[in-house]
PDB file of N, CA and C in Angstrom:
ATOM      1  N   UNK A   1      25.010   5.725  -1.685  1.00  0.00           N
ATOM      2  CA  UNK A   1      25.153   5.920  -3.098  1.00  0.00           C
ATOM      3  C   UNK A   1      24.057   5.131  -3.814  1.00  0.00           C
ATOM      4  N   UNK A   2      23.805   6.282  -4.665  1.00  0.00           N
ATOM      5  CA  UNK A   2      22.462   4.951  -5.920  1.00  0.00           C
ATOM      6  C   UNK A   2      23.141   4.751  -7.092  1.00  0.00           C
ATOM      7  N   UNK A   3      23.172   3.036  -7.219  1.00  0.00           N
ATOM      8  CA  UNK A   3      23.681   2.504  -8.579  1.00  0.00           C
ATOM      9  C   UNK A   3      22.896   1.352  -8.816  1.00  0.00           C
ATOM     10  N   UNK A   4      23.325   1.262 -10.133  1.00  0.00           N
ATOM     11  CA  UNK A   4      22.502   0.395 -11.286  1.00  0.00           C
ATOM     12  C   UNK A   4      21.491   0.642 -11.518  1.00  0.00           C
ATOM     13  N   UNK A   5      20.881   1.976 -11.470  1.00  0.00           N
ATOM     14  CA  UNK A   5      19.016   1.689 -11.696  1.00  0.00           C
ATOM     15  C   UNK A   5      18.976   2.747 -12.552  1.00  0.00           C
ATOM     16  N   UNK A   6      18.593   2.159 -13.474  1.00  0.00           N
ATOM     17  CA  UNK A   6      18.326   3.089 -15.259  1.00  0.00           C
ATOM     18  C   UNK A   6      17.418   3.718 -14.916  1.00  0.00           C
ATOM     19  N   UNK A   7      17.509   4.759 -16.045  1.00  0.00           N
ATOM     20  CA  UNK A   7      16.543   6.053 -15.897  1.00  0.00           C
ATOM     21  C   UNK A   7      14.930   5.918 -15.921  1.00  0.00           C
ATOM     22  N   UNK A   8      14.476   5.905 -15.429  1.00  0.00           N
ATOM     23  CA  UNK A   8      12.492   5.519 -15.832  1.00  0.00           C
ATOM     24  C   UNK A   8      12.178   6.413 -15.237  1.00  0.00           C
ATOM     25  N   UNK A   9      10.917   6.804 -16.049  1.00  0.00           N
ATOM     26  CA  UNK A   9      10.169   7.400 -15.057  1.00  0.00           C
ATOM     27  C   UNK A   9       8.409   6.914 -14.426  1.00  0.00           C
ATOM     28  N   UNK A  10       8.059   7.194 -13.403  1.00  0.00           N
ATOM     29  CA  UNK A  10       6.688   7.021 -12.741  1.00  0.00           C
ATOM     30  C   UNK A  10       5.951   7.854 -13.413  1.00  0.00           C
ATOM     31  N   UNK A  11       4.324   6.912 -13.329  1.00  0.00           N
ATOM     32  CA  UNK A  11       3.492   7.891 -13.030  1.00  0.00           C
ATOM     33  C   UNK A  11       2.638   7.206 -11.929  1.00  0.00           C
ATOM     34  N   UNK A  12       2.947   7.994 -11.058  1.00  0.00           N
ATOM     35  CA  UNK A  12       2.197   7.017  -9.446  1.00  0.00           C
ATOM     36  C   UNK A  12       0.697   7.259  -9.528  1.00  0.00           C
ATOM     37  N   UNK A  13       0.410   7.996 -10.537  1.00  0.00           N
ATOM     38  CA  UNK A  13      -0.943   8.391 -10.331  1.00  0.00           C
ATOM     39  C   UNK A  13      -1.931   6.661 -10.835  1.00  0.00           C
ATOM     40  N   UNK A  14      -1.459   5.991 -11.413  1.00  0.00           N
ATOM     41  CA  UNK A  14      -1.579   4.518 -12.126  1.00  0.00           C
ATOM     42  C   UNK A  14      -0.980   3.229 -11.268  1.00  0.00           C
ATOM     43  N   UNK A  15       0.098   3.452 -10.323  1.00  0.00           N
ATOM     44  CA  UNK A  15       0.422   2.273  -9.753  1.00  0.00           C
ATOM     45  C   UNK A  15      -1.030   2.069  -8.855  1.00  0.00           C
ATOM     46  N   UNK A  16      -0.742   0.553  -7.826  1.00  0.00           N
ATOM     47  CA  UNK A  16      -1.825   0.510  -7.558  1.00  0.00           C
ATOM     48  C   UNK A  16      -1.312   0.733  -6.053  1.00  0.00           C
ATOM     49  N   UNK A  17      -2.230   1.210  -5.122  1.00  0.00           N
ATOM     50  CA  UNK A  17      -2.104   1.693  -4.002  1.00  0.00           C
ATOM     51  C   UNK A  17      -2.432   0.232  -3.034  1.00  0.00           C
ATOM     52  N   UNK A  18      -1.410   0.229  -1.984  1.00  0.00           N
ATOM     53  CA  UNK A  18      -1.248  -1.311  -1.180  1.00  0.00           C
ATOM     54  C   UNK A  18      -1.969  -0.671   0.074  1.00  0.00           C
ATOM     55  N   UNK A  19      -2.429  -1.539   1.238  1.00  0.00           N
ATOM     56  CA  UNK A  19      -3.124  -0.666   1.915  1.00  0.00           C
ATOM     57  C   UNK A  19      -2.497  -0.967   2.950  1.00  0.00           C
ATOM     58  N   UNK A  20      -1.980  -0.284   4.093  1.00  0.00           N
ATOM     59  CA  UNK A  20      -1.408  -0.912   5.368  1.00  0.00           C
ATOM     60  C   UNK A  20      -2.152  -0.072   6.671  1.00  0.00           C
ATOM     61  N   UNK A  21      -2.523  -0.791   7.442  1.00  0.00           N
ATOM     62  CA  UNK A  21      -3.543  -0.695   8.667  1.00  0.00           C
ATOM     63  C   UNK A  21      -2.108  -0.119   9.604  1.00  0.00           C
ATOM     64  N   UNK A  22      -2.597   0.916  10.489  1.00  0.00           N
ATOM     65  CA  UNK A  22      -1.903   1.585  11.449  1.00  0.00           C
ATOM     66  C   UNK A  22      -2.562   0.935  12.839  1.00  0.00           C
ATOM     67  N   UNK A  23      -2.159   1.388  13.707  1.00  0.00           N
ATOM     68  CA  UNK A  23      -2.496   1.594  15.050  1.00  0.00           C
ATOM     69  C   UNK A  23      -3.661   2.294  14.722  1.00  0.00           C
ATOM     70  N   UNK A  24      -4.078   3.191  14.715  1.00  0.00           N
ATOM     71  CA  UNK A  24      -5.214   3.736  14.385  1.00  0.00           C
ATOM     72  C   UNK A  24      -5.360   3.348  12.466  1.00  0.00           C
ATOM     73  N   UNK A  25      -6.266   4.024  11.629  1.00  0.00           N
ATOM     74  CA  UNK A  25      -6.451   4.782  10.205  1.00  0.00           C
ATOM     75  C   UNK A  25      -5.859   3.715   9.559  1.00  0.00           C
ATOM     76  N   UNK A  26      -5.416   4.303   8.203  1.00  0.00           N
ATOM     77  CA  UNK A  26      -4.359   3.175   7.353  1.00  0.00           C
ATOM     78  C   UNK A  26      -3.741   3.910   6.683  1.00  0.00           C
ATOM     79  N   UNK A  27      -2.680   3.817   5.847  1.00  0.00           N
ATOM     80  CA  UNK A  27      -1.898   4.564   4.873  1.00  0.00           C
ATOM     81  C   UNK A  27      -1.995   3.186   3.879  1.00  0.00           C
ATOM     82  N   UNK A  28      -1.650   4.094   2.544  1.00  0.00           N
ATOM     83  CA  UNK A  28      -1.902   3.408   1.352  1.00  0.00           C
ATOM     84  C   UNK A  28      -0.684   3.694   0.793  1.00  0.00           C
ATOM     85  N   UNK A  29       0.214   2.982  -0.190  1.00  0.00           N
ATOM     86  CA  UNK A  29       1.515   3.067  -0.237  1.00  0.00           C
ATOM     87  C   UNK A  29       1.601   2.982  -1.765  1.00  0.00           C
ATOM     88  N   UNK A  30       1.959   4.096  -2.636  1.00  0.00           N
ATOM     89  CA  UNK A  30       2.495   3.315  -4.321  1.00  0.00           C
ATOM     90  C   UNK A  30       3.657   3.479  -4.283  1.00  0.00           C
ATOM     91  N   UNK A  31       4.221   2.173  -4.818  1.00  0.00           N
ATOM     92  CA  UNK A  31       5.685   2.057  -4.617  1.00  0.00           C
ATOM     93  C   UNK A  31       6.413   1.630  -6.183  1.00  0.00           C
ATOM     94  N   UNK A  32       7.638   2.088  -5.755  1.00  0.00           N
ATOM     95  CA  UNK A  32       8.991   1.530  -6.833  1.00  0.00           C
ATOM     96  C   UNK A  32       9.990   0.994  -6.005  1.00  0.00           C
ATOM     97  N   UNK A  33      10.207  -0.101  -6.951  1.00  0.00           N
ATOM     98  CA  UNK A  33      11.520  -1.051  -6.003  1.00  0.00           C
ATOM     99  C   UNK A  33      12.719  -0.974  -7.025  1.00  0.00           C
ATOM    100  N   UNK A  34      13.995  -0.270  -7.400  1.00  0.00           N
ATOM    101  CA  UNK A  34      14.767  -0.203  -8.080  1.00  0.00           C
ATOM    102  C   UNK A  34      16.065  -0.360  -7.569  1.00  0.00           C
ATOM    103  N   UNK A  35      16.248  -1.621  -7.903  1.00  0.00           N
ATOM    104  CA  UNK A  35      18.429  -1.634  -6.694  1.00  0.00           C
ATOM    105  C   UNK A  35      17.500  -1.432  -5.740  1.00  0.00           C
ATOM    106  N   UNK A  36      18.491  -1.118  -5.049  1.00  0.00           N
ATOM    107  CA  UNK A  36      18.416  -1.078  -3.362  1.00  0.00           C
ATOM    108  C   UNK A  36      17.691   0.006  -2.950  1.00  0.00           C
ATOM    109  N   UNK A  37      17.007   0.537  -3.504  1.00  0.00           N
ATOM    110  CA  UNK A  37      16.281   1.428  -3.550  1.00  0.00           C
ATOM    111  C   UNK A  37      14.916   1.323  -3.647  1.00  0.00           C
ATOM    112  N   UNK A  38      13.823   2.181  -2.454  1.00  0.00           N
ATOM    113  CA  UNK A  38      12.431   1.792  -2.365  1.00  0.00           C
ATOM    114  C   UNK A  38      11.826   3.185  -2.193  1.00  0.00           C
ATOM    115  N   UNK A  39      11.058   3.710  -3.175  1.00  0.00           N
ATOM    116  CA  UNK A  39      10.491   4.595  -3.343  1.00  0.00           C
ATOM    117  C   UNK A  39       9.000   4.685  -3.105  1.00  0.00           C
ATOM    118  N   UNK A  40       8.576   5.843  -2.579  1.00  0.00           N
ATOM    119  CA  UNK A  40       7.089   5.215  -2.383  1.00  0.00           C
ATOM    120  C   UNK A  40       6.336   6.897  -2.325  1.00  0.00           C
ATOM    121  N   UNK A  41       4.920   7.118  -2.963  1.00  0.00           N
ATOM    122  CA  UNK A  41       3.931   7.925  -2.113  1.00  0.00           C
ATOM    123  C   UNK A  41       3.020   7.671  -1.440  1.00  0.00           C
ATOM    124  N   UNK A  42       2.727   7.701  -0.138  1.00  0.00           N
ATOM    125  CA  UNK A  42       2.147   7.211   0.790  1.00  0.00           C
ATOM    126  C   UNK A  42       0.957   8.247   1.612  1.00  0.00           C
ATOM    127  N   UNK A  43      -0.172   7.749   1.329  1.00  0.00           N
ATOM    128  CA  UNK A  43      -1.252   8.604   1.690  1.00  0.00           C
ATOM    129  C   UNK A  43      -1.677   8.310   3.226  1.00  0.00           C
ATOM    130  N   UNK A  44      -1.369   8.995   4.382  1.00  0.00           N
ATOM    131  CA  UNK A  44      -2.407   8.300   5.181  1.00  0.00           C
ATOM    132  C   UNK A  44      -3.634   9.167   5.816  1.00  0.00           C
ATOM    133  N   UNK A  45      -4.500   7.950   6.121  1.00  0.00           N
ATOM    134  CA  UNK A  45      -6.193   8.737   6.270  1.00  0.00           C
ATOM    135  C   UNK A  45      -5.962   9.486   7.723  1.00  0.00           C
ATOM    136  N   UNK A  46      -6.849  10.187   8.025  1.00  0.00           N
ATOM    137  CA  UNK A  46      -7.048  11.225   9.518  1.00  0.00           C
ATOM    138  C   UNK A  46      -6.766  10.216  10.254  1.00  0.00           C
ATOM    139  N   UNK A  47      -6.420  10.694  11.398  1.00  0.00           N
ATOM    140  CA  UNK A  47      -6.590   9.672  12.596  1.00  0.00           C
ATOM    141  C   UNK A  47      -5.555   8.358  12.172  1.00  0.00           C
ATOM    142  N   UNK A  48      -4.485   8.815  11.487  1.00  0.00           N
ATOM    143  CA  UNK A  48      -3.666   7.220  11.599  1.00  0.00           C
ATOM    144  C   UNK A  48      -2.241   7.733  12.191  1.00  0.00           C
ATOM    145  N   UNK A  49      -2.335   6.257  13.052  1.00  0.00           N
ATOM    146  CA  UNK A  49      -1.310   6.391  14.221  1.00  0.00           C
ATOM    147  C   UNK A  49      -0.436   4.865  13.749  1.00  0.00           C
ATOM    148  N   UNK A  50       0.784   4.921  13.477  1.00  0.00           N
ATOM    149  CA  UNK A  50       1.665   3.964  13.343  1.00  0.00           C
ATOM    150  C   UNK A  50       1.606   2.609  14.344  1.00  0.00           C
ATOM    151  N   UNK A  51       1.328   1.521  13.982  1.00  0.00           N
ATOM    152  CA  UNK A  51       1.399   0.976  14.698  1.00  0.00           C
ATOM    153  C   UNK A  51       2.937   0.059  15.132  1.00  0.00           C
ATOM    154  N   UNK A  52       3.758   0.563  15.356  1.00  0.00           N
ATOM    155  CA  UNK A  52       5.793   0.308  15.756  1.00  0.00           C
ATOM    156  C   UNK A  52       6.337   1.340  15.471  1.00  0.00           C
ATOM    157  N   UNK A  53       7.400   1.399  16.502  1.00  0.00           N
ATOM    158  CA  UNK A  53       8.477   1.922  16.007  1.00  0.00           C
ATOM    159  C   UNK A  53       9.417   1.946  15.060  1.00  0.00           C
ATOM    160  N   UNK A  54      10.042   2.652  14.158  1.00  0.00           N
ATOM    161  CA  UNK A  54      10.528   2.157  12.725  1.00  0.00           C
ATOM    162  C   UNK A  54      12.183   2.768  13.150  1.00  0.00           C
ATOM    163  N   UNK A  55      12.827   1.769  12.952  1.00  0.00           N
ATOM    164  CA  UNK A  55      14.176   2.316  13.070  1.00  0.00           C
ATOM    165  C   UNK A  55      14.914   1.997  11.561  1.00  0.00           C
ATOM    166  N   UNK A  56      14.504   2.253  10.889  1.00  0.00           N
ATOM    167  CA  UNK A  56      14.694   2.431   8.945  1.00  0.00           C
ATOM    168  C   UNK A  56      15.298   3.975   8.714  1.00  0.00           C
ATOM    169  N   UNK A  57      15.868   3.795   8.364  1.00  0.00           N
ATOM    170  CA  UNK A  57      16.094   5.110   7.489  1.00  0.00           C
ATOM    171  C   UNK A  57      15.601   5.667   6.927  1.00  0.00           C
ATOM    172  N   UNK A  58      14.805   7.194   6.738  1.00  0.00           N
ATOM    173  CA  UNK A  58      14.114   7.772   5.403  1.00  0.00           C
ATOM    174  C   UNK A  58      14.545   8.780   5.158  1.00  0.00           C
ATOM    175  N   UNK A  59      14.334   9.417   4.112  1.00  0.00           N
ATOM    176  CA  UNK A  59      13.945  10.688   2.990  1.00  0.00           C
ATOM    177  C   UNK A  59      12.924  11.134   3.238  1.00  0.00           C
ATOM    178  N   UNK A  60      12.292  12.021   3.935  1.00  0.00           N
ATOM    179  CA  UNK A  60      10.945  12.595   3.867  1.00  0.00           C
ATOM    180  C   UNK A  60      10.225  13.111   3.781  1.00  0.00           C
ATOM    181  N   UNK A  61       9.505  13.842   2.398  1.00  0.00           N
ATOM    182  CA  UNK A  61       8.761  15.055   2.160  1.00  0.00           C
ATOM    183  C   UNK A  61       7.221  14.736   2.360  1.00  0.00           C
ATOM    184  N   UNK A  62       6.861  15.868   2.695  1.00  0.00           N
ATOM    185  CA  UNK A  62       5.263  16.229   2.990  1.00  0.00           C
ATOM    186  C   UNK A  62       4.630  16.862   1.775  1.00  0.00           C
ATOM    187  N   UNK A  63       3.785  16.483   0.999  1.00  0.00           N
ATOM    188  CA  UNK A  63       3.438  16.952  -0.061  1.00  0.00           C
ATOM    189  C   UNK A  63       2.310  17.703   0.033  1.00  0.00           C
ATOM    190  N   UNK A  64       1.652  16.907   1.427  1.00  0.00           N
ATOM    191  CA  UNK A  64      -0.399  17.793   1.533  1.00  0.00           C
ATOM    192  C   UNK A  64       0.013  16.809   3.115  1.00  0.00           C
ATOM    193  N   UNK A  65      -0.913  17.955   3.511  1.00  0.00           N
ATOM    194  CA  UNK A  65      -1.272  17.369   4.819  1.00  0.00           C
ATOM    195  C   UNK A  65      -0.268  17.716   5.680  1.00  0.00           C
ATOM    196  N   UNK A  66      -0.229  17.403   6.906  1.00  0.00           N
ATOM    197  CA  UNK A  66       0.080  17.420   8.768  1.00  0.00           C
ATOM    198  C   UNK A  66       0.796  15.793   9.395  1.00  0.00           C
ATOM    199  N   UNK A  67       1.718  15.733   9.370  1.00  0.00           N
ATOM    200  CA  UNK A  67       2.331  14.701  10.083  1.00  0.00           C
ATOM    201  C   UNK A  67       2.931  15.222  11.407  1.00  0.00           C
ATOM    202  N   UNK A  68       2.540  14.592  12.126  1.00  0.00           N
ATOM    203  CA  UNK A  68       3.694  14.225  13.487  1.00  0.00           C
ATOM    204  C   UNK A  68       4.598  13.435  13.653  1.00  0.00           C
ATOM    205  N   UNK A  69       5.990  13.581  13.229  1.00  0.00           N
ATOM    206  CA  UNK A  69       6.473  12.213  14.033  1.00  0.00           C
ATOM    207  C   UNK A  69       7.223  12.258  15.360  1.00  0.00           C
ATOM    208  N   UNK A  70       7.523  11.139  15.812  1.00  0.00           N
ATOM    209  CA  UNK A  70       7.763  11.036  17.519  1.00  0.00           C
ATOM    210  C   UNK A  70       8.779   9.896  17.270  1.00  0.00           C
ATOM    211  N   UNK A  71       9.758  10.673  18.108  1.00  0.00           N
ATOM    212  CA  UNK A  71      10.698   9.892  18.370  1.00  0.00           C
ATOM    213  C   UNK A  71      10.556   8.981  19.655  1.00  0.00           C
ATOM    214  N   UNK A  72      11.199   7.524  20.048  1.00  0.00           N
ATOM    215  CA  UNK A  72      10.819   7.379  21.334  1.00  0.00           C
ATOM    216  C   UNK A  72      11.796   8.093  22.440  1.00  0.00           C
ATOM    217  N   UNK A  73      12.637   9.347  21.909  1.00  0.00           N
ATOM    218  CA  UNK A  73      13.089   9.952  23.156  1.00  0.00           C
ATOM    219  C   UNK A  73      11.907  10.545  23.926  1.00  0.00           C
ATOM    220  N   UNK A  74      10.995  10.791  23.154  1.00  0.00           N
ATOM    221  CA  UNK A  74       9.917  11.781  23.841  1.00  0.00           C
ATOM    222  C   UNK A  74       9.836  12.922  22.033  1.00  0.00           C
ATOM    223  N   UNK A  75      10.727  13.304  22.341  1.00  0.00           N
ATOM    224  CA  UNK A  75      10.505  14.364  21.353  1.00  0.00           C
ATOM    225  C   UNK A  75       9.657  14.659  19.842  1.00  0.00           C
ATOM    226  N   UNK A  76       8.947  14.979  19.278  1.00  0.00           N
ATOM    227  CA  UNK A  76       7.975  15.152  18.540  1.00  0.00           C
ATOM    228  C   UNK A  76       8.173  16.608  17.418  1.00  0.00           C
ATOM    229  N   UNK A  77       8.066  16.168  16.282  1.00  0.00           N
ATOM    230  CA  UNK A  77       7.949  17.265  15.119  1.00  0.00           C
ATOM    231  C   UNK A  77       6.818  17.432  14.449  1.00  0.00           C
ATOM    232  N   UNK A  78       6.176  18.444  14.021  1.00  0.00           N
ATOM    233  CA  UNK A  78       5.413  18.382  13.366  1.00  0.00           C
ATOM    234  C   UNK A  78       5.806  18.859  12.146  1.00  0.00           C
ATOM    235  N   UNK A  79       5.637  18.153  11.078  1.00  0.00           N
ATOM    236  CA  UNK A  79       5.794  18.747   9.476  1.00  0.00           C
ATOM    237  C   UNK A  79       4.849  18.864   8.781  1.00  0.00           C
ATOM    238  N   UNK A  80       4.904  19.854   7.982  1.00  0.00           N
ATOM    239  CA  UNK A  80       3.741  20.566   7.116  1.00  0.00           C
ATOM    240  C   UNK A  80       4.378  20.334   5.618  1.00  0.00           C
ATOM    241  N   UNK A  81       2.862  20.413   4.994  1.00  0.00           N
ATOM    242  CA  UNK A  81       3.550  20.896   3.622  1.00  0.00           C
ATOM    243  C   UNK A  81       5.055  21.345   3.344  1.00  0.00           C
ATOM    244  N   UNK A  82       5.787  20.648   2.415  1.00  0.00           N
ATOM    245  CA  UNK A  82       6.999  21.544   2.204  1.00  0.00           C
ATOM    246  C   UNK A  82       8.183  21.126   2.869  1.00  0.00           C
ATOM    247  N   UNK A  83       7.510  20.543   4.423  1.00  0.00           N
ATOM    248  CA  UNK A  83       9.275  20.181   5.240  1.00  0.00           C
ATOM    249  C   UNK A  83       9.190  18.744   5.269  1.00  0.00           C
ATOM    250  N   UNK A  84      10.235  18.025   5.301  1.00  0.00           N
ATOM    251  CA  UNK A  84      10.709  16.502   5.930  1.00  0.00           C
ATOM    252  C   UNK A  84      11.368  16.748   6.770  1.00  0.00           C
ATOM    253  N   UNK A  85      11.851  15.306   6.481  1.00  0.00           N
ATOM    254  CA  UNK A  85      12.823  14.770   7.515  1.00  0.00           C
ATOM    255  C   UNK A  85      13.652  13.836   7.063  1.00  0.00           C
ATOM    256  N   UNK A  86      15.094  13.648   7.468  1.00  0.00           N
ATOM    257  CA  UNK A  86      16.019  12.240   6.707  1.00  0.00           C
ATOM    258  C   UNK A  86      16.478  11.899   8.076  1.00  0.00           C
ATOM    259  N   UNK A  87      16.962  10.337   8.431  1.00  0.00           N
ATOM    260  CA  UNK A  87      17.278   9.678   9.387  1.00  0.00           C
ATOM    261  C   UNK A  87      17.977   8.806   8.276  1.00  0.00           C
ATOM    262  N   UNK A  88      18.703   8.082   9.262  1.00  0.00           N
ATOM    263  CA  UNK A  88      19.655   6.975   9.075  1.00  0.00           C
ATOM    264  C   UNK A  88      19.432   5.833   9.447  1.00  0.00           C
ATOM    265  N   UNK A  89      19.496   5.131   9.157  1.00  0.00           N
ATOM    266  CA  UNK A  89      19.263   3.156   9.518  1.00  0.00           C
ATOM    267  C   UNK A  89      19.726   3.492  10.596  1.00  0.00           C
ATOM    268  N   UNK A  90      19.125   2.200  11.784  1.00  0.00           N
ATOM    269  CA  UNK A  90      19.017   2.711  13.058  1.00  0.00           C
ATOM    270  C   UNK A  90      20.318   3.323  13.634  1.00  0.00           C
ATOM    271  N   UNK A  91      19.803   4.563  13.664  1.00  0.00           N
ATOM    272  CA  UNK A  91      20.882   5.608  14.037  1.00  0.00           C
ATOM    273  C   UNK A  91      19.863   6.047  15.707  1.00  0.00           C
ATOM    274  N   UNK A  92      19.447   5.133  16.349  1.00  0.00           N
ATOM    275  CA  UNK A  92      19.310   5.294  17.843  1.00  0.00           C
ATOM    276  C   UNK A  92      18.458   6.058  18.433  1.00  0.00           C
ATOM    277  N   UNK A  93      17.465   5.966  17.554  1.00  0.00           N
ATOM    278  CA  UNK A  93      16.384   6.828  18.116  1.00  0.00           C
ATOM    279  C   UNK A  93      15.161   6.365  17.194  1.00  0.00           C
ATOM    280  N   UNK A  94      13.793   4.993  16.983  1.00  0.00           N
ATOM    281  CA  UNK A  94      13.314   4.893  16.602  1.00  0.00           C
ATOM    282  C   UNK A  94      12.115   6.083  16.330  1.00  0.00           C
ATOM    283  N   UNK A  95      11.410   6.148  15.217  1.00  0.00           N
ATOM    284  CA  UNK A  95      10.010   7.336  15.639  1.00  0.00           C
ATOM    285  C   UNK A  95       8.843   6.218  14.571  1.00  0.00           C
ATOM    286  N   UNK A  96       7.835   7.237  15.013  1.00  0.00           N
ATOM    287  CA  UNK A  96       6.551   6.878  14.754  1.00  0.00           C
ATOM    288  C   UNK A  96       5.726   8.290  14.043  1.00  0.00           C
ATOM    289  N   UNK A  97       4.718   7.547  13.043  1.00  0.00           N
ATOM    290  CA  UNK A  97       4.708   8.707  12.564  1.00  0.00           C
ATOM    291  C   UNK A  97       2.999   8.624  13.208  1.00  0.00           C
ATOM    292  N   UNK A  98       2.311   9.959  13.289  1.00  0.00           N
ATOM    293  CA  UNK A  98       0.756   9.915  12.983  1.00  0.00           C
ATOM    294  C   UNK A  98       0.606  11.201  12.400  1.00  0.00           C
ATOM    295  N   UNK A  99      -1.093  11.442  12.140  1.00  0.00           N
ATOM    296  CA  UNK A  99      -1.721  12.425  11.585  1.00  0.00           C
ATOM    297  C   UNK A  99      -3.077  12.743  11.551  1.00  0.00           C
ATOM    298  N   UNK A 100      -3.395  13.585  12.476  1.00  0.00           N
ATOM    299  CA  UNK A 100      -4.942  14.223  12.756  1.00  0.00           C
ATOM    300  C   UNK A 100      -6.059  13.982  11.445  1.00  0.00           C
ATOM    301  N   UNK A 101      -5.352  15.271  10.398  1.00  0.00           N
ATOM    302  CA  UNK A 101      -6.087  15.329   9.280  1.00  0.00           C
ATOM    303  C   UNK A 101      -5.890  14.712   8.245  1.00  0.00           C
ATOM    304  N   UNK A 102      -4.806  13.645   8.109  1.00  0.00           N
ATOM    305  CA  UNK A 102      -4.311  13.198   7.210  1.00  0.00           C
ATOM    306  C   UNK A 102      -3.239  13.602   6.082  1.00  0.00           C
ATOM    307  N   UNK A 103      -2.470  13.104   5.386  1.00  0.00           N
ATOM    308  CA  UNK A 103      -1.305  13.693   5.106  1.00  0.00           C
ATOM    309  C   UNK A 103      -1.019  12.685   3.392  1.00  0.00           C
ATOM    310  N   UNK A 104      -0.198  13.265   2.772  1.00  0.00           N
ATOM    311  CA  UNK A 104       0.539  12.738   1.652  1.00  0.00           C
ATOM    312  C   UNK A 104       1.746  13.083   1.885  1.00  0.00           C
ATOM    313  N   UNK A 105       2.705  11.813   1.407  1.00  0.00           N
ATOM    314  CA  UNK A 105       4.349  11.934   1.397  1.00  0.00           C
ATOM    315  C   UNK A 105       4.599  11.235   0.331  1.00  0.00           C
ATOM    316  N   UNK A 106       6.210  11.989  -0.142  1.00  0.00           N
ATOM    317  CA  UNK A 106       7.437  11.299  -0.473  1.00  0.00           C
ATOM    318  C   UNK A 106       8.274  10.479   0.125  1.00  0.00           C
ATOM    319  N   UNK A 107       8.865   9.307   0.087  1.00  0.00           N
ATOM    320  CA  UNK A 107       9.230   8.485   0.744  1.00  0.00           C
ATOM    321  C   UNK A 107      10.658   7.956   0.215  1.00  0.00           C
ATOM    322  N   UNK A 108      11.993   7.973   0.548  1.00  0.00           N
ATOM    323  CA  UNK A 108      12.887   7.259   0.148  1.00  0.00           C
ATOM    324  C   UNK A 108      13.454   6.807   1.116  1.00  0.00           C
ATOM    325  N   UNK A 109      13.822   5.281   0.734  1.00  0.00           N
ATOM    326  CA  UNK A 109      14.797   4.655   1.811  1.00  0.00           C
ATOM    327  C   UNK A 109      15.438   3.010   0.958  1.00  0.00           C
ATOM    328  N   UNK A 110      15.778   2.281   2.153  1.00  0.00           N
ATOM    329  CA  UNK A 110      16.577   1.007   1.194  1.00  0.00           C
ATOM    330  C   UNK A 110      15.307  -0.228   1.268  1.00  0.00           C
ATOM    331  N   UNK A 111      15.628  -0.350   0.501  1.00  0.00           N
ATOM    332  CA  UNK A 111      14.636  -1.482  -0.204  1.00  0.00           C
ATOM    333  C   UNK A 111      14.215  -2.775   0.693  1.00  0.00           C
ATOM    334  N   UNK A 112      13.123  -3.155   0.663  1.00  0.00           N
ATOM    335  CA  UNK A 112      13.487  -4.484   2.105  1.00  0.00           C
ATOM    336  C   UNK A 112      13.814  -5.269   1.395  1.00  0.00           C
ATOM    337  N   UNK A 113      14.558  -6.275   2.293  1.00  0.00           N
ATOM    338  CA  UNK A 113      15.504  -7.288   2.188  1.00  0.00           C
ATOM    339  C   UNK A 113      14.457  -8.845   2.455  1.00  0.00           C
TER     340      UNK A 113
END
């Protein structure tokens, strides 16, 4: 459930973009921290490969671009434009994300602690 966080709105096009280094590439992150709540659009360059496994919960839309993510069962999705993905706080199956050509997302999940 989302509570306490008054109505605002973004314009991410103005926040400032944080930069985080992958295993490979980097993704660049503009974020909102509201309640328990952590919102973000997250660009990452060609060739970026996660560097951990993330067992977090997300919300996940593809806005531009080609993601892979990989679970460590083995198993692997690719999402395009248009599709995500939602997971649950570690609900037992960490993944990793990468991306050939590079990609833009929507991002929701809980806020770090």
């Amino acid at each position: 459930m989302i509570e306490k966080i008054p109505f605002s709105v973004t314009d991410w096009a103005v926040l400032p973009a944080e930069e985080h280094r992958g295993e490979t590439g980097t993704s660049f992150w503009r974020t909102v921290r509201r309640g328990d709540v952590r919102v973000r659009v997250v660009e990452y360059s060609a060739g970026f490969r996660s560097d951990h496994w993330c067992a977090r919960g997300h919300v996940m839309l593809v806005l531009e671009g080609e993601l892979v993510i990989a679970l460590r069962d083995g198993r692997e999705f690719v999402l395009r434009s248009g599709m995500g993905f939602e997971a649950g706080d570690d609900e037992g199956n960490p993944h990793r994300v990468s991306s050939g050509a590079g990609a833009r997302v929507f991002l929701v999940d809980r806020r770090d602690t």
